[in-house]
Protein backbone atom coordinates (compact mmCIF):
# COMPACT_ATOMS: atom_id res chain seq x y z
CA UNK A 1 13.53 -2.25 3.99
CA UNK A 2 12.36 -5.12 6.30
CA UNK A 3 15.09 -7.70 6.68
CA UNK A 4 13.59 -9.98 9.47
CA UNK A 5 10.35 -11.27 10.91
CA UNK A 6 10.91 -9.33 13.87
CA UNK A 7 10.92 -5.94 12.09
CA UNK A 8 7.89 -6.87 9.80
CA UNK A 9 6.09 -7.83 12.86
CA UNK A 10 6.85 -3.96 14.46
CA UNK A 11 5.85 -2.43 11.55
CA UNK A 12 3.14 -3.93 11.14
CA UNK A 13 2.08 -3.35 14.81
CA UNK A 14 3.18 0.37 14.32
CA UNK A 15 0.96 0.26 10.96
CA UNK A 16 -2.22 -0.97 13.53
CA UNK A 17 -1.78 1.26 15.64
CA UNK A 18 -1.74 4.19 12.73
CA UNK A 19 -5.01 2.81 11.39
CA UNK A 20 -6.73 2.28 14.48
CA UNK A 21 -6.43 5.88 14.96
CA UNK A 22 -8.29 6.30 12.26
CA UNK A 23 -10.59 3.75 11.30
CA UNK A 24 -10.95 1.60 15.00
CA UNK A 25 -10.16 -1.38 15.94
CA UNK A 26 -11.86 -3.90 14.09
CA UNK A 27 -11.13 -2.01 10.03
CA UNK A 28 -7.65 -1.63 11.13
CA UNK A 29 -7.37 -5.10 11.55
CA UNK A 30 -8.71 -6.25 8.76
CA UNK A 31 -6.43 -4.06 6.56
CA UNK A 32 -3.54 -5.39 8.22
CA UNK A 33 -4.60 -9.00 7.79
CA UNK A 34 -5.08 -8.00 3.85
CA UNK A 35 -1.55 -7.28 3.67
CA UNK A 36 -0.20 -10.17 5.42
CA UNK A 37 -2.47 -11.75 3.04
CA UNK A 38 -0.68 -10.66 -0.03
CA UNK A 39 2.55 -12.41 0.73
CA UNK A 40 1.04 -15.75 0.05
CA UNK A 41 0.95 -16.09 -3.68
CA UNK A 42 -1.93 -18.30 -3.33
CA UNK A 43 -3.99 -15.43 -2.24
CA UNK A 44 -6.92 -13.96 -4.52
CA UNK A 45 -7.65 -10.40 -3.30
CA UNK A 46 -11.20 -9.64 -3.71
CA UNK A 47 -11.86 -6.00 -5.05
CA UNK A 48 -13.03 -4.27 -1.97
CA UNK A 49 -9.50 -5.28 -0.02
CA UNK A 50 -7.43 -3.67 -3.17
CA UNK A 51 -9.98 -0.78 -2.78
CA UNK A 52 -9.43 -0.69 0.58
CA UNK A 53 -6.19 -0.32 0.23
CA UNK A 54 -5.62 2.06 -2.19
CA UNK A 55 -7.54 4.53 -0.20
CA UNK A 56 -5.27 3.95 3.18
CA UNK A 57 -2.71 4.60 0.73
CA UNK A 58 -3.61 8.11 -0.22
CA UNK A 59 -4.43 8.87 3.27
CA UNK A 60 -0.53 8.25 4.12
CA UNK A 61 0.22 9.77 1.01
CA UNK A 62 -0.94 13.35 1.85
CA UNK A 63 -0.21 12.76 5.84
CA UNK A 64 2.90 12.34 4.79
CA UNK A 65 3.45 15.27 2.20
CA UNK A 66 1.54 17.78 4.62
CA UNK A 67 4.56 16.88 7.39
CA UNK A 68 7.03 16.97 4.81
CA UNK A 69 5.68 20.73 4.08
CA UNK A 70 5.93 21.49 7.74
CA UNK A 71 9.51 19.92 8.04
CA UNK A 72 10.59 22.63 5.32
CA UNK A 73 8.75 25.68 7.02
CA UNK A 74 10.52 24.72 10.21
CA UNK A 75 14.02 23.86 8.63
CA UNK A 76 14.04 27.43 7.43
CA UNK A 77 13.51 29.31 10.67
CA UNK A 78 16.73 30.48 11.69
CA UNK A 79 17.98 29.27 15.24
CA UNK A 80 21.57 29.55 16.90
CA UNK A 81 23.50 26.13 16.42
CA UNK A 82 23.31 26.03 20.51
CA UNK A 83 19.63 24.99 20.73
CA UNK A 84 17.68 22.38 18.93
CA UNK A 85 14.24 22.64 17.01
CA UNK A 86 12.43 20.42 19.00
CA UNK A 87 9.55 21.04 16.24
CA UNK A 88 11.73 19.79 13.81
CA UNK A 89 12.65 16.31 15.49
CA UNK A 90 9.26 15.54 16.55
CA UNK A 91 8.08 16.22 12.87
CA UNK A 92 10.97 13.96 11.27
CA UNK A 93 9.64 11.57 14.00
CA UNK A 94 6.33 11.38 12.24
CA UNK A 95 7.59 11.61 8.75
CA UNK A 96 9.66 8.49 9.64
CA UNK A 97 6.48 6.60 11.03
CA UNK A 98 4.10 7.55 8.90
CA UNK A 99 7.05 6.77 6.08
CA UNK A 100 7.05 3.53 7.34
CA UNK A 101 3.70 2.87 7.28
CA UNK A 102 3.44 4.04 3.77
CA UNK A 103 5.53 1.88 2.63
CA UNK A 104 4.66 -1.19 4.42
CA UNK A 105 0.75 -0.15 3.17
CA UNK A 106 2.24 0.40 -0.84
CA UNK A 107 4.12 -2.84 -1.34
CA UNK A 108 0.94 -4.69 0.58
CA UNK A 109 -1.14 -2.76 -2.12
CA UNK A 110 0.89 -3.18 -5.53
CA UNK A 111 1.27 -7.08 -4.59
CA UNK A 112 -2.65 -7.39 -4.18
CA UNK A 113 -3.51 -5.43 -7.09
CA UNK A 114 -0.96 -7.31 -9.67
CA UNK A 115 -2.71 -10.48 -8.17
CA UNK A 116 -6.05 -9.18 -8.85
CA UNK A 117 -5.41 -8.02 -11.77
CA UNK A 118 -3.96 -11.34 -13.31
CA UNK A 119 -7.40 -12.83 -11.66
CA UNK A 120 -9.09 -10.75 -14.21
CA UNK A 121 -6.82 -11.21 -17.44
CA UNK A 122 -8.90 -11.64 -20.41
CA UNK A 123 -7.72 -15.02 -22.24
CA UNK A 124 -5.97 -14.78 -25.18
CA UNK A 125 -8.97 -14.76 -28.33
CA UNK A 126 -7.69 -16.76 -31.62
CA UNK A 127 -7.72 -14.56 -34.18
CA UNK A 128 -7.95 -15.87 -38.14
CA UNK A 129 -6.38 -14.79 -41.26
CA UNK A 130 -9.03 -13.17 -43.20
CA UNK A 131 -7.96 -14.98 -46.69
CA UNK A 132 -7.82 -18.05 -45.19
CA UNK A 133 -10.94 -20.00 -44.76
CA UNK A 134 -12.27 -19.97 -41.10
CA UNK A 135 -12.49 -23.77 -39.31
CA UNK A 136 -15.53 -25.79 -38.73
CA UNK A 137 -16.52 -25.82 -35.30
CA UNK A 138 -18.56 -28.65 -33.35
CA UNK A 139 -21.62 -27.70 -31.47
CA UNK A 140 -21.41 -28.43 -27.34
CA UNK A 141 -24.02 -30.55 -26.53
């Protein structure tokens, strides 16, 4: 969905702006910077950031499925093919935003969860035949 810098960079500005709404300035940036952060494969996402943004997630989640529940009641109203639902562009407006933001917010958040989650991968145990006898082990010092 985001071919160049340039329209990562807008969307991410148009994401800031979304949050900041919502949370101020100083949260929204952080969550931003957690999602640049997850493009780096280097990066280990602590739990809180993942948390963080799993929640911003469902907020977009249900802004986006209340418009999309508005965009239907207003579709449906019958109006002569002369004049233009205004209603009806400005929500499609915001679905495509908020959309956008969604989006930009779920890749950021499946990328820093998979990450987290290999941080916390349980090693492989060895696991021993139960007819065969079991190996002497060493004690650390």
């Amino acid at each position: 969905m985001l071919n160049t810098k340039k329209d990562q960079e807008t969307s991410l500005q148009a994401l800031y702006e979304q949050l900041e709404v919502r949370y101020g300035a100083g949260l929204a940036q952080e969550i931003v910077n957690q999602i640049k952060k997850t493009e780096d494969q280097d990066n280990k996402p602590e739990f809180m950031a993942v948390k963080a943004l799993s929640e911003v997630l469902e907020v977009f989640r249900s802004e986006a499925q209340e418009i999309v529940k508005k965009l239907k009641i207003e579709r449906s109203k019958p109006l002569p093919t002369e004049i233009a639902n205004l209603d009806a562009k400005r929500l499609q407006n915001d679905l495509n935003n908020i959309f956008e933001c969604y989006w930009l917010v779920q890749h950021g958040f499946y990328r820093a969860y998979n990450q987290a989650m290999k941080i916390c991968e349980v090693p492989t145990t060895y696991r021993y035949d139960k007819y065969t006898k079991p190996t002497k082990m060493k004690m650390a010092a």
